[in-house]
N, C-alpha and C. Protein backbone atom coordinates (compact mmCIF):
# COMPACT_ATOMS: atom_id res chain seq x y z
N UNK A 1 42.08 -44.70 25.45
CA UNK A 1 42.97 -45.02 24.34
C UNK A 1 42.19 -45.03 23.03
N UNK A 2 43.02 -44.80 22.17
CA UNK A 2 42.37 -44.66 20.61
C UNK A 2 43.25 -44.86 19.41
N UNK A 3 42.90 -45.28 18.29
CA UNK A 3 43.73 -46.07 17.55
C UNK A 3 43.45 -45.19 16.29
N UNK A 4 44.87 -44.78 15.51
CA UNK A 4 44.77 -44.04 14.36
C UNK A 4 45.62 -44.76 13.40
N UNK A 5 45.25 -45.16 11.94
CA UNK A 5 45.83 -45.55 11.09
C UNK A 5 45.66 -44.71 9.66
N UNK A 6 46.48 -45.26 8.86
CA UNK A 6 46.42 -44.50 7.29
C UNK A 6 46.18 -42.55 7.62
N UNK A 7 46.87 -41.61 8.15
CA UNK A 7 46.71 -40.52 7.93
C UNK A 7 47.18 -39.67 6.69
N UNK A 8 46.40 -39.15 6.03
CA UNK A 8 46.71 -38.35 4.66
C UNK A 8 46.67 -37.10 4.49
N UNK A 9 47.61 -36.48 4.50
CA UNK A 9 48.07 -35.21 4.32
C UNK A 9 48.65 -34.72 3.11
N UNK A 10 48.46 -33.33 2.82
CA UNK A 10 49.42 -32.59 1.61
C UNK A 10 48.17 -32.50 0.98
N UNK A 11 48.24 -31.64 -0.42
CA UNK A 11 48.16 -31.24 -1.45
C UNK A 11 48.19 -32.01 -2.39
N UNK A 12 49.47 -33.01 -2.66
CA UNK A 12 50.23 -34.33 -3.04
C UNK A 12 49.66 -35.42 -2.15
N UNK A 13 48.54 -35.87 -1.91
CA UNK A 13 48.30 -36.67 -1.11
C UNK A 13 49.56 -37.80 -0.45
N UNK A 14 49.82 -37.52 0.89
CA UNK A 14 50.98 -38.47 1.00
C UNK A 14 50.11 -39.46 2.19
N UNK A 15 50.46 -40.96 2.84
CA UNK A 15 49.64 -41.82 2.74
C UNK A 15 51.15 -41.65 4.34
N UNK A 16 50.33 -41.67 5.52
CA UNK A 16 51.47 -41.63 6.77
C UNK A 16 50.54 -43.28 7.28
N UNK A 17 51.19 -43.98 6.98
CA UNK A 17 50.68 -46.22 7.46
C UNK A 17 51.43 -45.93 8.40
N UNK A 18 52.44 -46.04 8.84
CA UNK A 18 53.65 -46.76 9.91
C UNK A 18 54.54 -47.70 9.46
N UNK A 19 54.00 -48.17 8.23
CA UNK A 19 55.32 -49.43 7.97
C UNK A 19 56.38 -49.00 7.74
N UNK A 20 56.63 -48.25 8.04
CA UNK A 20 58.32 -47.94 7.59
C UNK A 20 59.10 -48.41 9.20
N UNK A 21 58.24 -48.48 10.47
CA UNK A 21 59.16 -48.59 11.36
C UNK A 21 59.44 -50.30 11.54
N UNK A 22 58.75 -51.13 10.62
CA UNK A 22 59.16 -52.07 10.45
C UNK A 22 58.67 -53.59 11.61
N UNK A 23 57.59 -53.01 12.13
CA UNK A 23 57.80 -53.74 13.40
C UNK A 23 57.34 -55.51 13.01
N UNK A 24 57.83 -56.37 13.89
CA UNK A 24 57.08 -58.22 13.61
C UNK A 24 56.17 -58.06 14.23
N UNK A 25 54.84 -58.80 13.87
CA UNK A 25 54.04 -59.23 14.32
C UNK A 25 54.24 -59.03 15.50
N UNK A 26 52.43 -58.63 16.28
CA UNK A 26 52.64 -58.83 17.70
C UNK A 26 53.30 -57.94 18.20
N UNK A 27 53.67 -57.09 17.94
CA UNK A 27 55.11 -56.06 19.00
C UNK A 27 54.45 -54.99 18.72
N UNK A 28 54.79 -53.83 19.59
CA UNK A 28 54.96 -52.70 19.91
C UNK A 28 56.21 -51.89 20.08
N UNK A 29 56.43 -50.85 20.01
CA UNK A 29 56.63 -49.77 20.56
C UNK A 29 56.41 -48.22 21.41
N UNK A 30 56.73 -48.68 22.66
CA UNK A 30 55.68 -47.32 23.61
C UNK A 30 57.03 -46.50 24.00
N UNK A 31 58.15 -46.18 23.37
CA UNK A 31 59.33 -44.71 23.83
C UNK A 31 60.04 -45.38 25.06
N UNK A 32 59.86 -46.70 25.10
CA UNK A 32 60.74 -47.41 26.06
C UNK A 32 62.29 -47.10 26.03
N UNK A 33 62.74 -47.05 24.61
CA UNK A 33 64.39 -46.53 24.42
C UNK A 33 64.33 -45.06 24.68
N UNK A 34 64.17 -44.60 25.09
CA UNK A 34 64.13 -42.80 24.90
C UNK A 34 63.85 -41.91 23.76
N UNK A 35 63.22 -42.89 22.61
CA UNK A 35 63.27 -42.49 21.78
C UNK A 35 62.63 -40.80 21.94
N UNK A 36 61.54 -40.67 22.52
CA UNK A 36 60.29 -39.21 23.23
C UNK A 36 59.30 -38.92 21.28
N UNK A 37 59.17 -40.48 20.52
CA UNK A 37 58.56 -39.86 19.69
C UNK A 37 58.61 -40.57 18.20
N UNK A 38 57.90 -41.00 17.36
CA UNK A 38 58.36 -41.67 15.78
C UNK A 38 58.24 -40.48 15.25
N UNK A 39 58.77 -40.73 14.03
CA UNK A 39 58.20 -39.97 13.04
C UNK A 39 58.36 -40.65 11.60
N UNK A 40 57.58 -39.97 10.64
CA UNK A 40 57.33 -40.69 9.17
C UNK A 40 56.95 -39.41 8.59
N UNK A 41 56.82 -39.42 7.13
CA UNK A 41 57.02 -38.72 6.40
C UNK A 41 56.67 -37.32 7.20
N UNK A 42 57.60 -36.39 7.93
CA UNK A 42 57.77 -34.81 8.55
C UNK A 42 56.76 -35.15 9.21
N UNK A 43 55.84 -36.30 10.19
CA UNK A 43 55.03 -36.46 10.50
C UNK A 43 55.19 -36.44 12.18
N UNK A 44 54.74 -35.83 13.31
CA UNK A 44 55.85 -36.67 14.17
C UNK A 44 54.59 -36.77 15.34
N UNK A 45 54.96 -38.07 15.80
CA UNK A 45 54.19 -38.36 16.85
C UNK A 45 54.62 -38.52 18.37
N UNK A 46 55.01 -37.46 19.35
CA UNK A 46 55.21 -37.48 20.31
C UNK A 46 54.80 -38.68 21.73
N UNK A 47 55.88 -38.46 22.00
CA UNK A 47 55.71 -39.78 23.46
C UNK A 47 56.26 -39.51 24.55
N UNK A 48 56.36 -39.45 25.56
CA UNK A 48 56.13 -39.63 26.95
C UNK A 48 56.53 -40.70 27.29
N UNK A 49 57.54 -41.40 28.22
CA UNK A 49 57.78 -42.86 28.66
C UNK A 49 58.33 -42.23 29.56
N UNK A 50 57.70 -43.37 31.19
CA UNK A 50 58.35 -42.79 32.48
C UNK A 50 59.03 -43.80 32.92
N UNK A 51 59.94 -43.81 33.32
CA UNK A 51 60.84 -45.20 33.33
C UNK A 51 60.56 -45.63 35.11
N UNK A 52 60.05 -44.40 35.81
CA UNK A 52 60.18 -45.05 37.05
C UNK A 52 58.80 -46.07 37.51
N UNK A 53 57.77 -45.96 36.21
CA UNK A 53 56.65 -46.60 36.43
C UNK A 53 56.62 -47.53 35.20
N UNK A 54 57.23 -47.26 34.13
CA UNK A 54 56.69 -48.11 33.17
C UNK A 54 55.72 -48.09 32.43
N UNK A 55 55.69 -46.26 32.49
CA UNK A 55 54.06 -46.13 31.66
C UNK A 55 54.51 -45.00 30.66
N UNK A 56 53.33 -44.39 29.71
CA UNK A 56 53.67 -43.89 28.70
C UNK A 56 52.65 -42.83 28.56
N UNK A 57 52.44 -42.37 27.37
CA UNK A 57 52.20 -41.24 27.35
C UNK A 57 51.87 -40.98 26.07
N UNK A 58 50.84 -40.34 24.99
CA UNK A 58 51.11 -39.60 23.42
C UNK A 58 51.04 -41.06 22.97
N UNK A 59 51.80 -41.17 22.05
CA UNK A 59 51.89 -42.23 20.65
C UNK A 59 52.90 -43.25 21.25
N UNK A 60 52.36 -44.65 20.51
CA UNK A 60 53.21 -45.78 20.50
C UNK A 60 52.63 -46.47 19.06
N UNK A 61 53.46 -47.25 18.56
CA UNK A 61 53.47 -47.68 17.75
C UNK A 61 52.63 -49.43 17.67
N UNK A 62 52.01 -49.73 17.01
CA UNK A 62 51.80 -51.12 17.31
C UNK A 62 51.41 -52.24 16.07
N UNK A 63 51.48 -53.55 16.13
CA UNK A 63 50.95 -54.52 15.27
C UNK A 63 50.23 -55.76 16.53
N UNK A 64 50.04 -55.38 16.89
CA UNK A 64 49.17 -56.14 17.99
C UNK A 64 47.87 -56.91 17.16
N UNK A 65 47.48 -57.87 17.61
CA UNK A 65 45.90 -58.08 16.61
C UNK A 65 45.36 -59.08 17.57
N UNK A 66 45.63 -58.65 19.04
CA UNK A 66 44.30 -59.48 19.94
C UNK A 66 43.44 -58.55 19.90
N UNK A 67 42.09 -59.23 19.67
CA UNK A 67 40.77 -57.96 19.68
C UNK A 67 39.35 -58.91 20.59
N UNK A 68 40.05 -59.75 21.47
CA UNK A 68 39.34 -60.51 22.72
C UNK A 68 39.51 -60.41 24.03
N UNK A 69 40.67 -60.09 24.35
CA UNK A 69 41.25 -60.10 25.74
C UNK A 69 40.70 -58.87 26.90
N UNK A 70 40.25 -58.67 27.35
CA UNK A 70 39.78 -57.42 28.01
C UNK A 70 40.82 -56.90 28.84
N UNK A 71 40.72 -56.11 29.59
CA UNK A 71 41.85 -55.14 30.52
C UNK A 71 43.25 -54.05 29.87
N UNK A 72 43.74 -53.57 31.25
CA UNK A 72 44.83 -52.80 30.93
C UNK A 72 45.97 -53.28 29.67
N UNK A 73 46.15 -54.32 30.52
CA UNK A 73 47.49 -55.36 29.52
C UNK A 73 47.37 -55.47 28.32
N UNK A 74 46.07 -55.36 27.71
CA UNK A 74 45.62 -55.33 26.23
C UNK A 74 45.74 -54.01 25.62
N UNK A 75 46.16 -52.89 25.74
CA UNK A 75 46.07 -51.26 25.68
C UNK A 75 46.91 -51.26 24.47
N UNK A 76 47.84 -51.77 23.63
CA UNK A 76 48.02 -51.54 22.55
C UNK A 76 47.08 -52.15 21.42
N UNK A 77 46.43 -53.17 21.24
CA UNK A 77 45.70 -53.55 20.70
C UNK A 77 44.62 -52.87 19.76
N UNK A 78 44.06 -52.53 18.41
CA UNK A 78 42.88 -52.12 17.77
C UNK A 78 42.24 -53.49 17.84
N UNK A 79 40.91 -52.65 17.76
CA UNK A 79 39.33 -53.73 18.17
C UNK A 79 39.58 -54.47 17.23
N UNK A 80 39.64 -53.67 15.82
CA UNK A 80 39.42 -54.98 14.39
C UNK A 80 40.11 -55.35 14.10
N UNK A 81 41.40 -55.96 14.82
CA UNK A 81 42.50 -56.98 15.35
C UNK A 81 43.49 -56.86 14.21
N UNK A 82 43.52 -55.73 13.55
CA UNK A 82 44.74 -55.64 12.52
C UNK A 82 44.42 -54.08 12.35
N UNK A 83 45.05 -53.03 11.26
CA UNK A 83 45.40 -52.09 10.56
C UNK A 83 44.18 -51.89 9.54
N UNK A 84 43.96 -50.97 9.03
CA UNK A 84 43.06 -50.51 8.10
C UNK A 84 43.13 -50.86 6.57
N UNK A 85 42.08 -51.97 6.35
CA UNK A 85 42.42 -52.06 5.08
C UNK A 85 43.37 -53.58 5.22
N UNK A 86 43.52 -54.47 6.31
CA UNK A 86 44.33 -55.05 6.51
C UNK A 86 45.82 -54.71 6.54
N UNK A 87 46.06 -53.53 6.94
CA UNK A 87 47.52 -53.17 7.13
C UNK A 87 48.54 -53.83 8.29
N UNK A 88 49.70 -53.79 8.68
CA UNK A 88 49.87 -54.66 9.71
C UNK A 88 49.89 -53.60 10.98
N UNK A 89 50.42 -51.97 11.02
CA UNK A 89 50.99 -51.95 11.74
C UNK A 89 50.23 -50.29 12.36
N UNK A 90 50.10 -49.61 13.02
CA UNK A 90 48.77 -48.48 13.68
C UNK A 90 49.86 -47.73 14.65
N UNK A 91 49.02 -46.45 14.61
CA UNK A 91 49.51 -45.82 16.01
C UNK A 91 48.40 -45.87 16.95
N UNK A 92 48.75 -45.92 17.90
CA UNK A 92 47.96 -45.53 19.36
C UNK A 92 48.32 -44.51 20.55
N UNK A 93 47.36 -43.98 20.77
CA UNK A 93 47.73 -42.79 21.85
C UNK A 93 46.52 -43.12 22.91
N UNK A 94 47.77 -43.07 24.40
CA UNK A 94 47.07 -42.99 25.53
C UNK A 94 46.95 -41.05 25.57
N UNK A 95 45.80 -40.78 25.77
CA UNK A 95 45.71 -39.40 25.85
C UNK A 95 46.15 -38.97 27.66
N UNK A 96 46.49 -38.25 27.61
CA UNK A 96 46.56 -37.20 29.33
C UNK A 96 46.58 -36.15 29.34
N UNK A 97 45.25 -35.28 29.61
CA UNK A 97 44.70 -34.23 28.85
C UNK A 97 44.33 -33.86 27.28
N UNK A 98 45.81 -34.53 26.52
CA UNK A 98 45.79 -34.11 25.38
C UNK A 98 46.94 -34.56 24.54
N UNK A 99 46.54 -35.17 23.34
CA UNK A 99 47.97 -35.62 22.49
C UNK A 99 48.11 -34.99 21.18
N UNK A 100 49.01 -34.84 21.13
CA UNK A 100 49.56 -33.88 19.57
C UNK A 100 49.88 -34.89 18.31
N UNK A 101 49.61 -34.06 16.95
CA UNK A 101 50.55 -34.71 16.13
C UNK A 101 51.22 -33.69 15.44
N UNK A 102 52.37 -33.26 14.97
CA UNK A 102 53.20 -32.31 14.73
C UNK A 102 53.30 -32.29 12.60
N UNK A 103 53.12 -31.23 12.11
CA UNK A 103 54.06 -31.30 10.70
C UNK A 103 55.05 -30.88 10.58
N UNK A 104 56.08 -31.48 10.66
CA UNK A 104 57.26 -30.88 10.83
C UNK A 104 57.69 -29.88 10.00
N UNK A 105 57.09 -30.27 8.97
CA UNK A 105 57.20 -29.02 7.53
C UNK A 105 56.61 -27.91 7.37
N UNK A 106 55.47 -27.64 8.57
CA UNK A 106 55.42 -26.37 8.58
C UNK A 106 53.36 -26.56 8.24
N UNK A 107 52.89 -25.83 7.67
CA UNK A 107 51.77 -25.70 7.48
C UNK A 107 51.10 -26.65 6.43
N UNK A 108 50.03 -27.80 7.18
CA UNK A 108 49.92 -28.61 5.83
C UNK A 108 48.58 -28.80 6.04
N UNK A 109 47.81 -28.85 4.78
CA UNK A 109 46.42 -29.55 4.77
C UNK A 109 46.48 -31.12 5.12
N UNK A 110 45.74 -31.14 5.97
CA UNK A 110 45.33 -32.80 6.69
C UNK A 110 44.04 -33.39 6.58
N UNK A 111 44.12 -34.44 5.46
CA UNK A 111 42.74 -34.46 5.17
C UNK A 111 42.15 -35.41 5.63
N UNK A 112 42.80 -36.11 7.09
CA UNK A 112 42.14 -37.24 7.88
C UNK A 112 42.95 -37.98 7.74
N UNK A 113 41.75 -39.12 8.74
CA UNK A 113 42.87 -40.28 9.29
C UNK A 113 41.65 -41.51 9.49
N UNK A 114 42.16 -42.87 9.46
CA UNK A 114 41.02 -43.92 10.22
C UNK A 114 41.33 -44.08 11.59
N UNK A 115 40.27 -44.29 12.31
CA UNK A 115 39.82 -44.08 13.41
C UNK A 115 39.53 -45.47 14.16
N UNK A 116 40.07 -46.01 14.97
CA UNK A 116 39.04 -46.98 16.04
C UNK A 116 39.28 -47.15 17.03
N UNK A 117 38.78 -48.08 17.98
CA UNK A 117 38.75 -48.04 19.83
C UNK A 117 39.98 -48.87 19.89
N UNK A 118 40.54 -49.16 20.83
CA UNK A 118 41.43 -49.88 21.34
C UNK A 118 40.48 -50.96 21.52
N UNK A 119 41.41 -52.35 22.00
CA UNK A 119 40.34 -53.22 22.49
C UNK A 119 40.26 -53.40 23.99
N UNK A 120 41.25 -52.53 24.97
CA UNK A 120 41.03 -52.48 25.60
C UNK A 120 39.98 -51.65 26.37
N UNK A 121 39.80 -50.20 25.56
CA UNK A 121 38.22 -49.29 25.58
C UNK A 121 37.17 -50.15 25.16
N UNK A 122 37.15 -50.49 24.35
CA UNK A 122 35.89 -51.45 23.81
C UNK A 122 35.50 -52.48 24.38
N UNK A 123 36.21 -53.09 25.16
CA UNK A 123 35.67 -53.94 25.76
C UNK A 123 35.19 -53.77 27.13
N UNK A 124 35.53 -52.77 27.55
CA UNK A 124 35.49 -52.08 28.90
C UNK A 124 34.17 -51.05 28.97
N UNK A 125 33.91 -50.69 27.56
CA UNK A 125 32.71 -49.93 27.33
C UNK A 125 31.50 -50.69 27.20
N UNK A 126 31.63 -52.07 26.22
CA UNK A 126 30.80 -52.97 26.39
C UNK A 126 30.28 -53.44 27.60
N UNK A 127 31.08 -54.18 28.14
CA UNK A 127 30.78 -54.97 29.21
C UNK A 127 31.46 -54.27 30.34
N UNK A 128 32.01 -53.52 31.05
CA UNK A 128 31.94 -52.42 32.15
C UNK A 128 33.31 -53.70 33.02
N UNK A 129 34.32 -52.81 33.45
CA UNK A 129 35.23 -53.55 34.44
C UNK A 129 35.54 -52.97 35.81
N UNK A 130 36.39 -53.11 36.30
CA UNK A 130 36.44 -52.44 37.79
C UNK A 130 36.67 -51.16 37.59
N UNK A 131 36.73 -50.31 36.42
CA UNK A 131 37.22 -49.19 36.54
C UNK A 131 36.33 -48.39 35.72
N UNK A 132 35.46 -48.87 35.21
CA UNK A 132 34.44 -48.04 34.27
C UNK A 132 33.14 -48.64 34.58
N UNK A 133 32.47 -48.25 34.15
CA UNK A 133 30.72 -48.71 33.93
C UNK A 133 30.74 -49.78 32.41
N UNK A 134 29.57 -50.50 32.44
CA UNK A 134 29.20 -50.70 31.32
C UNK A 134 28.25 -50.18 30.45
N UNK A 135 28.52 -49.29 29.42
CA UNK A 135 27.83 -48.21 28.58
C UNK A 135 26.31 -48.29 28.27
N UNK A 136 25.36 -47.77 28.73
CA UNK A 136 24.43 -48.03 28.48
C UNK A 136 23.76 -48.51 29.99
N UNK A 137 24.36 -49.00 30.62
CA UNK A 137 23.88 -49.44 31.85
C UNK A 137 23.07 -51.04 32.07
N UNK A 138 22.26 -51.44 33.17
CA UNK A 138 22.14 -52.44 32.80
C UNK A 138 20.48 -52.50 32.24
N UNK A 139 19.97 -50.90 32.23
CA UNK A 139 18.58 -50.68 31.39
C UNK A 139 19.05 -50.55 29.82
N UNK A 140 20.24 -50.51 29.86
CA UNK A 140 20.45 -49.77 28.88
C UNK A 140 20.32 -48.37 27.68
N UNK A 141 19.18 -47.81 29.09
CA UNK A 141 19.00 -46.70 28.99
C UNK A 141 20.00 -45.23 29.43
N UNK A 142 21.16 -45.52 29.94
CA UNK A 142 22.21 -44.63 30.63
C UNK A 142 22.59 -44.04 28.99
N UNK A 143 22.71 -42.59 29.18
CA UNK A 143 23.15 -41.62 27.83
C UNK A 143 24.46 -41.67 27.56
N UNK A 144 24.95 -42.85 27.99
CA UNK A 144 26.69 -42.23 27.77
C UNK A 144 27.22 -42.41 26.07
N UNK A 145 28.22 -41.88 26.43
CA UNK A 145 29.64 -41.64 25.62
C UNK A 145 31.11 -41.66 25.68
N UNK A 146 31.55 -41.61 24.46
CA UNK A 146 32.79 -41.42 24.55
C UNK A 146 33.08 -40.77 23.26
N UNK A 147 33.97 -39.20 23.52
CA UNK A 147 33.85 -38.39 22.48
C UNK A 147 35.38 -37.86 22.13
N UNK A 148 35.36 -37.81 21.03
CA UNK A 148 37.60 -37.28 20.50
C UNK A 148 36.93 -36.15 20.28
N UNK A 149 37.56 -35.35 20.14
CA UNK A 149 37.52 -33.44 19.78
C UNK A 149 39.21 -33.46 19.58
N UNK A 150 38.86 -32.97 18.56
CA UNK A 150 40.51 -32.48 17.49
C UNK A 150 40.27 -31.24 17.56
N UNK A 151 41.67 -30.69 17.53
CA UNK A 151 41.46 -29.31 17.14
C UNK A 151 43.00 -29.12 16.52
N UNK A 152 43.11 -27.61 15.96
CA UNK A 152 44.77 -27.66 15.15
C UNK A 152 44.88 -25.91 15.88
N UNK A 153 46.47 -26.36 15.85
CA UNK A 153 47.03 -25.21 15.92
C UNK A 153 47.59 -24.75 14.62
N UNK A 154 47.44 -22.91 14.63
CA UNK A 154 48.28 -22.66 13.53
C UNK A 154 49.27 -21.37 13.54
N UNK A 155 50.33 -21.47 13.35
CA UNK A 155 51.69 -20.58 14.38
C UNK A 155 51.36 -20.48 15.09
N UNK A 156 51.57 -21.86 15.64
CA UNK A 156 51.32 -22.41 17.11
C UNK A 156 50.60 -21.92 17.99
N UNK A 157 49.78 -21.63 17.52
CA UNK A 157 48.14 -20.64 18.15
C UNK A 157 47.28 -21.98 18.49
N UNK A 158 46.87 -22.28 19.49
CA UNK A 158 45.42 -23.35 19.29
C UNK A 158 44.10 -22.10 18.46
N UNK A 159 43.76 -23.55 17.53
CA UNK A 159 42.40 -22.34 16.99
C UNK A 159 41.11 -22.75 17.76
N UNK A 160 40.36 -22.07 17.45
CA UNK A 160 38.73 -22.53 17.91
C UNK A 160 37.94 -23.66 17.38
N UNK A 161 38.59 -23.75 16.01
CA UNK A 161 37.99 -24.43 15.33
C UNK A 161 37.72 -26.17 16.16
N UNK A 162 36.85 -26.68 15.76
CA UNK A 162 37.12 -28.49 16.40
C UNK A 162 36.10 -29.36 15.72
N UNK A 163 36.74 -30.52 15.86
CA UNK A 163 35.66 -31.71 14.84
C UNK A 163 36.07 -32.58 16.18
N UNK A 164 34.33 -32.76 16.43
CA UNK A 164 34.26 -33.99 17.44
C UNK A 164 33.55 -35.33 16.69
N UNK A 165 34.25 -36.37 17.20
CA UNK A 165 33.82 -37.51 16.74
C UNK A 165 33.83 -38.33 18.12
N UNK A 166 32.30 -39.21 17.62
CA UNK A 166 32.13 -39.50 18.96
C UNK A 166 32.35 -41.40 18.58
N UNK A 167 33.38 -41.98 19.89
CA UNK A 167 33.88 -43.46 19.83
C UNK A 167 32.71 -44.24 20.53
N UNK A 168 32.01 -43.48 21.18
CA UNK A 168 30.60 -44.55 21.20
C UNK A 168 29.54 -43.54 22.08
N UNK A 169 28.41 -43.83 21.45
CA UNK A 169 27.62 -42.68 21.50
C UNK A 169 25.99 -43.79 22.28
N UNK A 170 25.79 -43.54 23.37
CA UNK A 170 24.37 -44.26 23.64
C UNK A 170 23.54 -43.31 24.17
N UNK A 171 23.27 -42.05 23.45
CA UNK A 171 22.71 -41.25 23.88
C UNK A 171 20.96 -41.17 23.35
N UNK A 172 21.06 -42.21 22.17
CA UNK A 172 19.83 -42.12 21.64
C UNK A 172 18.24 -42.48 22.33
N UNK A 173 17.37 -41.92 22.05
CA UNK A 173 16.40 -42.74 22.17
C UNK A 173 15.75 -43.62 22.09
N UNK A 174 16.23 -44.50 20.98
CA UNK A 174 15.85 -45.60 20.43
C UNK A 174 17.42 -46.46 20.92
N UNK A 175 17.34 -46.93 21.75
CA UNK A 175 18.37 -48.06 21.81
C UNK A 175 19.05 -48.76 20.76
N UNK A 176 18.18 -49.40 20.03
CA UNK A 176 18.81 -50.19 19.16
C UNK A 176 20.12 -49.31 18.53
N UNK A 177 19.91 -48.03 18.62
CA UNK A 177 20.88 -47.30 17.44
C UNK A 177 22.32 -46.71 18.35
N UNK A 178 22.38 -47.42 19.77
CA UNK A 178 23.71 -47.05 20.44
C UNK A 178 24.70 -48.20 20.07
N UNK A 179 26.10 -47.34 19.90
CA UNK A 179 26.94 -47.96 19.12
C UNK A 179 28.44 -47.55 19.90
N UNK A 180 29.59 -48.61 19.85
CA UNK A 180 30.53 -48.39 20.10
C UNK A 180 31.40 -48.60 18.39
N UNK A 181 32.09 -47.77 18.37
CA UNK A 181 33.06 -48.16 17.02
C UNK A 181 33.61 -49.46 16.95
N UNK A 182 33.66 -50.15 16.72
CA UNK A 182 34.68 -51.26 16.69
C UNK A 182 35.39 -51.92 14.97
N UNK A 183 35.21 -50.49 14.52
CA UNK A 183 36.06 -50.86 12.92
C UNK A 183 36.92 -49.84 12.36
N UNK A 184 37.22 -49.61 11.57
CA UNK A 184 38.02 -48.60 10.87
C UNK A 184 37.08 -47.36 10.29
N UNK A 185 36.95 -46.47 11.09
CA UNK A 185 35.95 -45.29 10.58
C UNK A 185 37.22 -43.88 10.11
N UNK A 186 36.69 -43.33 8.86
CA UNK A 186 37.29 -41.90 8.35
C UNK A 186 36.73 -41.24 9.08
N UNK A 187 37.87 -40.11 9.42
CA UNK A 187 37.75 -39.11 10.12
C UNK A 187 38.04 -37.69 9.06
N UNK A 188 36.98 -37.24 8.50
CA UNK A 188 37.09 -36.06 7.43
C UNK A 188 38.03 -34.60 8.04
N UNK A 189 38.90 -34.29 7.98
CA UNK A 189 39.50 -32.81 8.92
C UNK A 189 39.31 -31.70 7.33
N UNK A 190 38.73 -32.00 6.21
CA UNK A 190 38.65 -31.20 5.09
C UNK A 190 38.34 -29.56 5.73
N UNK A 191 37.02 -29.35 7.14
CA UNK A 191 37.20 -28.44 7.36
C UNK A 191 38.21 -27.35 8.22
N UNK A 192 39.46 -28.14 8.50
CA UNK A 192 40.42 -27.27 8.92
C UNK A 192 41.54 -26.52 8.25
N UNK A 193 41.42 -26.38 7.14
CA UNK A 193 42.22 -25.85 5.46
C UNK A 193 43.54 -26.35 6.34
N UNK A 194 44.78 -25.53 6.59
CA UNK A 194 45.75 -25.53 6.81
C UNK A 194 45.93 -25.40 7.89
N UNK A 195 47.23 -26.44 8.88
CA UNK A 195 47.53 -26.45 9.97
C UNK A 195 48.83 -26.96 10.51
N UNK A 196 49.52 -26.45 11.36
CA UNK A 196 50.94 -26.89 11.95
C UNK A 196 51.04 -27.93 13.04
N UNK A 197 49.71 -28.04 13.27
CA UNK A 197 49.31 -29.46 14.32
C UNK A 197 48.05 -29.52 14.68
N UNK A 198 47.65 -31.04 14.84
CA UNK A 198 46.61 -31.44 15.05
C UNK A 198 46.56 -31.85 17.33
N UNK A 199 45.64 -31.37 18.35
CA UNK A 199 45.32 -31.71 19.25
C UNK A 199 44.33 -33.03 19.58
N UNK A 200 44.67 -33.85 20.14
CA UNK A 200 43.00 -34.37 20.22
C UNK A 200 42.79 -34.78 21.66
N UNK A 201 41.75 -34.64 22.15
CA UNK A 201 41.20 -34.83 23.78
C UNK A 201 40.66 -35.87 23.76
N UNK A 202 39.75 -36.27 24.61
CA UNK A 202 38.56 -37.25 24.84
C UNK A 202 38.10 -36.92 25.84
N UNK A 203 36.74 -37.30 26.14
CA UNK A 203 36.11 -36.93 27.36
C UNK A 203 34.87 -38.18 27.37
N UNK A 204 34.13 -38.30 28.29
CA UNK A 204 32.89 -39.58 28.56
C UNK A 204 31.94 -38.78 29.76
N UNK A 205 30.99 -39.51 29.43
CA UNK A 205 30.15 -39.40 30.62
C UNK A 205 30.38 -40.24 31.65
N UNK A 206 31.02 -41.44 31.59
CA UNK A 206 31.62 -41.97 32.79
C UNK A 206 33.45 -41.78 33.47
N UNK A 207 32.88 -40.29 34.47
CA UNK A 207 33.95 -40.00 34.98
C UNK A 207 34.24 -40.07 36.57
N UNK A 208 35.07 -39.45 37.06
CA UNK A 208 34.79 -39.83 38.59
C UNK A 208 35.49 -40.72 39.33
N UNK A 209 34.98 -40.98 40.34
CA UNK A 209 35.48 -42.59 41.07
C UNK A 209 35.27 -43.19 40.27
């Protein structure tokens, strides 16, 4: 999981927060009504909701601000327990394979977005749970990661192009300098000029059983 707030797009710089869907404190939205998706300014963020499990898929919406609790149940949550900039309200995407974000308007320069872990990744990367390792190991010498790769389509072509940004990187040599995100980081897309959608993946070195 991964947490995107403040995305800015256009020419006209336009400012895509989420407050327009209005949510109280604490709440979410994961496509539980059928909605299959928000959208904000021609912006649209696709969703996935399976009703026979109760799980989801792409984008949900959230104002969540526990950034202590560890596990699944915590999965809407950002680490730095609010919005960027103190905003109230974020998107989040569980990825599966791959999650989209759409311009509905057709071809637009996207000049980024803020970036951070869930607190349910982050805490799971830190300190390791039944279902992951803990990053770094207990030498703290283990090389892992956790890496986003964006890429855009354009007339609906995937391009080659890609900007990877990595959500926690302990690959270094020097220990001291392995890091998990746990704040609001810019994500520059200046080098993708124009695009009809943005992809983004993830991948880790802890995969497997």
């Amino acid at each position: 999981l991964l947490i995107i707030s403040n995305c800015l797009i256009g020419q006209d710089t336009i400012v895509v927060d989420f407050e327009s869907f209005g949510l109280a404190s604490d709440s979410f939205l994961n496509g539980e009504d059928g909605s299959q998706g928000f959208q904000e300014e021609e912006v649209s963020f696709p969703n996935i909701y399976d009703d026979s499990f109760g799980s989801w898929s792409g984008w949900a919406i959230s104002s969540l601000t526990d950034s202590t609790t560890p596990g699944f149940g915590n999965q809407y949550s950002a680490i730095p327990g609010e919005g960027v900039e103190g905003s109230g309200t974020y998107a989040t995407t569980f990825v599966s394979g791959s999650t989209q974000i759409k311009f509905e308007s057709g071809q637009t320069n996207a000049k980024g977005f803020y970036i951070t872990n869930s607190t349910y990744a982050y805490l799971s990367m830190l300190e390791g749970d039944s279902f992951a390792k803990k990053f770094g190991g207990e030498s703290g010498d283990d090389p892992d990661f956790f890496l986003l790769t964006i890429k855009k389509y354009v007339d609906g072509q995937l391009s080659s192009d890609s900007i990877d940004y990595y959500l926690a990187d302990y690959r270094f040599q020097d220990n001291s300098m392995d890091y998990i995100v746990n704040d609001w980081a810019w994500v520059d897309l200046g080098s993708f000029s124009e695009c009809d959608s943005l992809s983004f993946s993830l991948s880790s070195s802890d995969v497997g059983a």
